[in-house]
N, C-alpha and C. Protein backbone atom coordinates (compact mmCIF):
# COMPACT_ATOMS: atom_id res chain seq x y z
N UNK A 1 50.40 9.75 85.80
CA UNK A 1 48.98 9.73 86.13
C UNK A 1 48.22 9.17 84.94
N UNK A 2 47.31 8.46 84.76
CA UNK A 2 46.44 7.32 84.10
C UNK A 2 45.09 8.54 84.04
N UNK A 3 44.66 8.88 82.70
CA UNK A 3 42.85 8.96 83.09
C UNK A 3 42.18 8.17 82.39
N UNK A 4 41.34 8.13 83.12
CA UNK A 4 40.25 6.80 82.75
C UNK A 4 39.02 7.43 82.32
N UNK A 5 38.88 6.93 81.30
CA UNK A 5 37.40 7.68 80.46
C UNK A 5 37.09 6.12 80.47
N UNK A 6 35.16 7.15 80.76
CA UNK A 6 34.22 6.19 80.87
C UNK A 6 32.96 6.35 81.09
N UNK A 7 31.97 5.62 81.20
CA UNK A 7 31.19 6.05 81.80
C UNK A 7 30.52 5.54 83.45
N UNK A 8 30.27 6.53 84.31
CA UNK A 8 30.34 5.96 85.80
C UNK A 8 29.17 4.85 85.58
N UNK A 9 28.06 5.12 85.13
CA UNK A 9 27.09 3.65 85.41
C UNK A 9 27.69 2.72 84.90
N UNK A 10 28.55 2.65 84.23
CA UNK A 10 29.40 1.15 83.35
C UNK A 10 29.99 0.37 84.62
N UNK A 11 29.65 -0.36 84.46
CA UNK A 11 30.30 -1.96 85.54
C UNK A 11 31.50 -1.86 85.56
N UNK A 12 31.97 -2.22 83.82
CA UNK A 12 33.82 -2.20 83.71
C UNK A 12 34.33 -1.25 84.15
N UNK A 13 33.77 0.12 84.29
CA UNK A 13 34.70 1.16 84.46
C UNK A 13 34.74 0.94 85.89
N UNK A 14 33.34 1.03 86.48
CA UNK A 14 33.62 0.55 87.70
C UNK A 14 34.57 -0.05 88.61
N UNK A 15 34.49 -1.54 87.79
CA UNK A 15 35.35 -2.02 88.50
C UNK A 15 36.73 -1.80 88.39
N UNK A 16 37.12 -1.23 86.90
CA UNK A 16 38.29 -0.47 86.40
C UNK A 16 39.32 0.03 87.76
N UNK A 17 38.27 0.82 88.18
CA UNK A 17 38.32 1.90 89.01
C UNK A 17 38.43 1.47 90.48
N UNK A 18 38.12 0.72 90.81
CA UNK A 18 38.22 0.06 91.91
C UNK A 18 39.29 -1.20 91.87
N UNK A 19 39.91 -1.54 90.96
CA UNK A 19 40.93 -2.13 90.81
C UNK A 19 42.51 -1.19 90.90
N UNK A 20 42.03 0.02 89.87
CA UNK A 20 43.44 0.82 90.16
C UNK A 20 43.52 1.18 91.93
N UNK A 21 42.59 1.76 92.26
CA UNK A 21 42.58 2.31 93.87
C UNK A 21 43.12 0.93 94.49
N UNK A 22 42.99 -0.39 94.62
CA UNK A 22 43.51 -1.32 94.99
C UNK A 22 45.09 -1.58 94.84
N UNK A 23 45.19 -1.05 93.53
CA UNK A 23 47.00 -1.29 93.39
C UNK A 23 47.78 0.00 93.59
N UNK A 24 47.10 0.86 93.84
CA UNK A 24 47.45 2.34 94.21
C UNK A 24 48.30 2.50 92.75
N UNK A 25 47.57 2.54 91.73
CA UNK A 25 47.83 3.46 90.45
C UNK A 25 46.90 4.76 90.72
N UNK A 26 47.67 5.72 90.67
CA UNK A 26 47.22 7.06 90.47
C UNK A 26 46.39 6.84 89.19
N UNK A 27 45.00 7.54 89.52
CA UNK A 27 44.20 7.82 88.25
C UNK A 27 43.21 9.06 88.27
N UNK A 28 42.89 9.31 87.08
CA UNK A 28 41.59 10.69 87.31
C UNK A 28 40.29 9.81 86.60
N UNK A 29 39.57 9.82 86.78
CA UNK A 29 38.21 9.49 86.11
C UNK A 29 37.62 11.04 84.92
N UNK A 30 37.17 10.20 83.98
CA UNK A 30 36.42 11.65 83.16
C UNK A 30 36.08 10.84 82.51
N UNK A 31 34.54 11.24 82.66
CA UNK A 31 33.35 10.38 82.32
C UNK A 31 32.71 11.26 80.96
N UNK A 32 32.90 10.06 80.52
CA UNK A 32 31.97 11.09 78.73
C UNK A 32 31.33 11.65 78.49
N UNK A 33 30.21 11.76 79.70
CA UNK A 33 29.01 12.27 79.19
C UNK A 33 28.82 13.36 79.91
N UNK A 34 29.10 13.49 81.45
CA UNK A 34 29.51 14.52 81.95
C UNK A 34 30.48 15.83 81.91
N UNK A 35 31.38 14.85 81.84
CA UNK A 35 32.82 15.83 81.58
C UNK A 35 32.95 16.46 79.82
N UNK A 36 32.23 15.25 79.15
CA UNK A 36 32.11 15.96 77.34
C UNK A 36 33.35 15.46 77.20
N UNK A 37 33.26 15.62 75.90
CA UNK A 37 34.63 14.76 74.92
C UNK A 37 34.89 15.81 73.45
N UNK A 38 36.26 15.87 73.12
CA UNK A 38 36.62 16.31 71.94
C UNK A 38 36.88 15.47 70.90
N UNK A 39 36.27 16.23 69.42
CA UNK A 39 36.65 15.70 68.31
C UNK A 39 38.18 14.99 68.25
N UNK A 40 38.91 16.33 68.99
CA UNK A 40 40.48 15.71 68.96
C UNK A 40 41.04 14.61 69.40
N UNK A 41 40.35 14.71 71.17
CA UNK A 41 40.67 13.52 71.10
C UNK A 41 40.06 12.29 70.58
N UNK A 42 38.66 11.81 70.46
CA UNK A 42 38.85 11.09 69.40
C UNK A 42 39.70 10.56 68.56
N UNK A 43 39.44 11.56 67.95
CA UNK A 43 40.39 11.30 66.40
C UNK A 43 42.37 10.89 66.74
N UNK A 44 42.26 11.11 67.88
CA UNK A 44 43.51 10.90 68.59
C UNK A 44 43.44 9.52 69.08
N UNK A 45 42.73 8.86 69.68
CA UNK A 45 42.54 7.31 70.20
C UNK A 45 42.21 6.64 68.89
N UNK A 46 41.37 7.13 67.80
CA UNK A 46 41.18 6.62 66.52
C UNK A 46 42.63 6.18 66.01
N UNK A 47 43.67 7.57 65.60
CA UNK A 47 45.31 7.10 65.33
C UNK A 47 45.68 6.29 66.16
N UNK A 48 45.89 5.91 67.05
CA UNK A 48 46.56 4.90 68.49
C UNK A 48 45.50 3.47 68.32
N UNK A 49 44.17 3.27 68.33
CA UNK A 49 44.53 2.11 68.47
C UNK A 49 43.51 1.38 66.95
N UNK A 50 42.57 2.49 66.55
CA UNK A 50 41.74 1.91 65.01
C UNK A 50 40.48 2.16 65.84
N UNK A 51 39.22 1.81 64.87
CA UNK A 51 37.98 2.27 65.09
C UNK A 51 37.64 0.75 65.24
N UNK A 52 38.16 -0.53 65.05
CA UNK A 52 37.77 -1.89 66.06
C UNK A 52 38.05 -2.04 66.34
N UNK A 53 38.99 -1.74 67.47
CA UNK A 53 39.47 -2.00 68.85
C UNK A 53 38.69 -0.59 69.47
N UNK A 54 38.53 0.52 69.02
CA UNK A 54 38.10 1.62 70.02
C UNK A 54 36.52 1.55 69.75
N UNK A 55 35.78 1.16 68.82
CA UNK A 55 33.99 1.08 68.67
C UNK A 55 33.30 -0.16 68.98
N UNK A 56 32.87 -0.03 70.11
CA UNK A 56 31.89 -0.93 70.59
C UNK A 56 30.54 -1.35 69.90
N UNK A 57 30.85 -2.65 68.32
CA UNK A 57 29.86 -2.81 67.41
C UNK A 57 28.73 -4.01 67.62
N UNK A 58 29.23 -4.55 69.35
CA UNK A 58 27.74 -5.38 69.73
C UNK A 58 27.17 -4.95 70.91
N UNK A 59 27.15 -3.06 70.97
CA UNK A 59 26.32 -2.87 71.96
C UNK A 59 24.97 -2.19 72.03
N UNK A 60 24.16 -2.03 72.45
CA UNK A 60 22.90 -1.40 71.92
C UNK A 60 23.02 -0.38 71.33
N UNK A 61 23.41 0.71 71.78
CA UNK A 61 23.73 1.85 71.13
C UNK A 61 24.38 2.01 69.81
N UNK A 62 25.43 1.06 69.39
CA UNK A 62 25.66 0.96 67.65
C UNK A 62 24.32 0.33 66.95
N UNK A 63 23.99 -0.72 67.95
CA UNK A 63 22.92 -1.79 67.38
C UNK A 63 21.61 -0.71 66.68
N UNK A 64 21.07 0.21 67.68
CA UNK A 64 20.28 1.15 67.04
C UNK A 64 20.66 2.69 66.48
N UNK A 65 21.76 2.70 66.02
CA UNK A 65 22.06 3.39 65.04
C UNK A 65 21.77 3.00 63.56
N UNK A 66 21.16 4.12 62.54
CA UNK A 66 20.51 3.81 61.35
C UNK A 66 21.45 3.36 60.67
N UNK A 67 21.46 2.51 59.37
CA UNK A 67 22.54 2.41 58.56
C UNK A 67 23.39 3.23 58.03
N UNK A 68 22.69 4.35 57.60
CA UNK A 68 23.56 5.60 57.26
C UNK A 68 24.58 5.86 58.44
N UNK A 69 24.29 5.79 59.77
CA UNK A 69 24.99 6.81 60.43
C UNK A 69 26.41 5.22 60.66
N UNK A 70 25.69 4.25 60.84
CA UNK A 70 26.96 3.11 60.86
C UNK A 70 27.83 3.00 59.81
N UNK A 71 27.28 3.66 58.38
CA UNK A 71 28.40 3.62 57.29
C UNK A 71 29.09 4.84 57.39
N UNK A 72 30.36 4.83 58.09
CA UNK A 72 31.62 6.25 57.76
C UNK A 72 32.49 5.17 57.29
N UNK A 73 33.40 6.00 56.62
CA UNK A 73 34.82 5.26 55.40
C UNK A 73 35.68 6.49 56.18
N UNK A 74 36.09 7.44 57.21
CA UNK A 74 36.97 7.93 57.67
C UNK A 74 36.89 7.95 59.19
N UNK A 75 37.79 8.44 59.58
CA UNK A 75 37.68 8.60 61.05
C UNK A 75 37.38 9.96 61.42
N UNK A 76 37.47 10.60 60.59
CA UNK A 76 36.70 12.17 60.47
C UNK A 76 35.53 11.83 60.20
N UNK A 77 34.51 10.94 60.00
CA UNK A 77 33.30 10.80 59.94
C UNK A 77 32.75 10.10 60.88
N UNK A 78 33.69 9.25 61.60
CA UNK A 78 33.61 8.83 62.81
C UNK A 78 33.12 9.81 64.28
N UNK A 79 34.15 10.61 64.11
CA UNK A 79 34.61 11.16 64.90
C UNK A 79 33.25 12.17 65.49
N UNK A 80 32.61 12.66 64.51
CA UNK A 80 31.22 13.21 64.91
C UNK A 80 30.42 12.54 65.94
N UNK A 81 30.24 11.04 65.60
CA UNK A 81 29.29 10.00 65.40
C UNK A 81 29.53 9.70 67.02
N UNK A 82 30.98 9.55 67.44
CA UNK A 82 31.22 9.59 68.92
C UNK A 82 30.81 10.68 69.89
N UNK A 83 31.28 11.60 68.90
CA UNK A 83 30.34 12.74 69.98
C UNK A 83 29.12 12.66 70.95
N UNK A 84 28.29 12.11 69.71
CA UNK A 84 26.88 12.24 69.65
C UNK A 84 26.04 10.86 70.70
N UNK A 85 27.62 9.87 70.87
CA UNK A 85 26.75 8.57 70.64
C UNK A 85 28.04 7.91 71.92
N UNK A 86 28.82 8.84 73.11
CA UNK A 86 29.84 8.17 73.54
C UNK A 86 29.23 6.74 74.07
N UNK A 87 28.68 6.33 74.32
CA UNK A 87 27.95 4.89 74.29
C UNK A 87 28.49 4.10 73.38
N UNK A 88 29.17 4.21 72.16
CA UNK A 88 29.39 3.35 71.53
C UNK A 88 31.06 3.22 71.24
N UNK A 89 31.85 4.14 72.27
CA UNK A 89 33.31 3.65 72.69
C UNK A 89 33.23 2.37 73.40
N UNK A 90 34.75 1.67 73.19
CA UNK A 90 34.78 0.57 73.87
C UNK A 90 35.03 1.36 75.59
N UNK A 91 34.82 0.39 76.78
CA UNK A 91 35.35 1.46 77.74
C UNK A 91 36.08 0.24 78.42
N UNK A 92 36.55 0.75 79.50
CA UNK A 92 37.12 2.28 79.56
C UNK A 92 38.28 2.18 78.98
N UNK A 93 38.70 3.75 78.61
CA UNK A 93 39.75 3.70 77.87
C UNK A 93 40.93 4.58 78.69
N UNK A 94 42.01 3.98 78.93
CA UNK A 94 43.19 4.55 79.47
C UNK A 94 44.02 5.24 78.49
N UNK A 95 44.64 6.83 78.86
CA UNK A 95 45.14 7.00 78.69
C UNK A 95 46.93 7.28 79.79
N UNK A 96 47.56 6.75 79.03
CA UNK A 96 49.22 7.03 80.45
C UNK A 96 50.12 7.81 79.10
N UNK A 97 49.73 9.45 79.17
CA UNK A 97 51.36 10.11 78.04
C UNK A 97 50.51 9.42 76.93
N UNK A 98 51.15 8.98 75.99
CA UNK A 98 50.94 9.06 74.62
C UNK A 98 50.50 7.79 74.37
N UNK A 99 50.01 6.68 75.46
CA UNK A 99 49.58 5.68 75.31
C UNK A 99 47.93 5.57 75.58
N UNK A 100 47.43 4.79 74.58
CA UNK A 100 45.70 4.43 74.48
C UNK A 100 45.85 2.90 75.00
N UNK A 101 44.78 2.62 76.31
CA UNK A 101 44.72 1.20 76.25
C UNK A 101 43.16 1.30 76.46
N UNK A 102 42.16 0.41 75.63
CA UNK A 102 41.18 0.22 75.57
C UNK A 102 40.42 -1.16 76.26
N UNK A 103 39.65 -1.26 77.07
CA UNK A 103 39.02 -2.50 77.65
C UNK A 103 39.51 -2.90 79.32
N UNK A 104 38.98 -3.53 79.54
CA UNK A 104 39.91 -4.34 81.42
C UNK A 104 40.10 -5.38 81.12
N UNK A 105 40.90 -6.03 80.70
CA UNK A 105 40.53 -7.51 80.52
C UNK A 105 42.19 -7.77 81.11
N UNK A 106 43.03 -8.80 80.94
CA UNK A 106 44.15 -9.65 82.03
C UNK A 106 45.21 -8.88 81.31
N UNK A 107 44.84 -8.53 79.91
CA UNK A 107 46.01 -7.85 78.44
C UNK A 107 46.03 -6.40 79.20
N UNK A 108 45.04 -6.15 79.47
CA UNK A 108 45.16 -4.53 79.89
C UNK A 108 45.36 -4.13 81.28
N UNK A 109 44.82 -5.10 82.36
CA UNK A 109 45.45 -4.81 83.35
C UNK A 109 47.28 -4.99 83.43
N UNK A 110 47.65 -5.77 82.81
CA UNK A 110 49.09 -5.79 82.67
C UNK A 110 49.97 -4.66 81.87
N UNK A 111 49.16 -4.46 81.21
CA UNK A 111 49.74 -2.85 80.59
C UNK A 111 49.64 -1.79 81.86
N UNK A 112 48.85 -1.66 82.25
CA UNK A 112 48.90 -0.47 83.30
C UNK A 112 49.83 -0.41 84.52
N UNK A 113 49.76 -1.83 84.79
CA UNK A 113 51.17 -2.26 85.87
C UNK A 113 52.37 -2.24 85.30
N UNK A 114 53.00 -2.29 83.99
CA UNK A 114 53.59 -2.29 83.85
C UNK A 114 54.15 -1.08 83.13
């Protein structure tokens, strides 16, 4: 089973989501802002794939974050900052078992099929 974190007004996840139901991949949806998110995991997709591939740094929501809060040097300082701000994950992000795949794009739909 695949869950898909995201957020439901997001397009990508959207269509994310309407792509797995098409290939009949089993999935759960859990949406960030609703469902809430842990430090752990975080800091868990942080180890798996890095904070540029998992932080979304040309979207409004980083864009108006102050300088202070855009300068962390850990992923424990990160890791707050997502809490506060899930808007500024890349989405959606799959998890399958111990695997992180971040984005929809042709790279990631082929990971999931396969």
């Amino acid at each position: 089973m695949i869950t898909v974190y995201g957020l439901k007004n997001c397009d990508t996840c959207r269509s994310a989501l309407k792509w797995l139901k098409a290939e009949g991949i089993e999935h759960a949806f859990h949406d960030l802002r609703q469902d809430g998110l842990t430090g752990h995991e975080v800091l868990r997709w942080l180890a798996a794939v890095g904070p540029v591939t998992l932080i979304n740094r040309k979207g409004t929501t980083w864009r108006n974050l102050s300088d202070a809060e855009k300068f962390v040097s850990s992923d424990e300082e990160l890791a707050p900052l997502v809490l506060e701000y899930p808007a500024i994950l890349k989405r959606p992000i799959f998890e399958t078992g111990d695997t992180v795949i971040v984005g929809f794009k042709d790279e990631q739909r082929a990971a999931l099929k396969g």
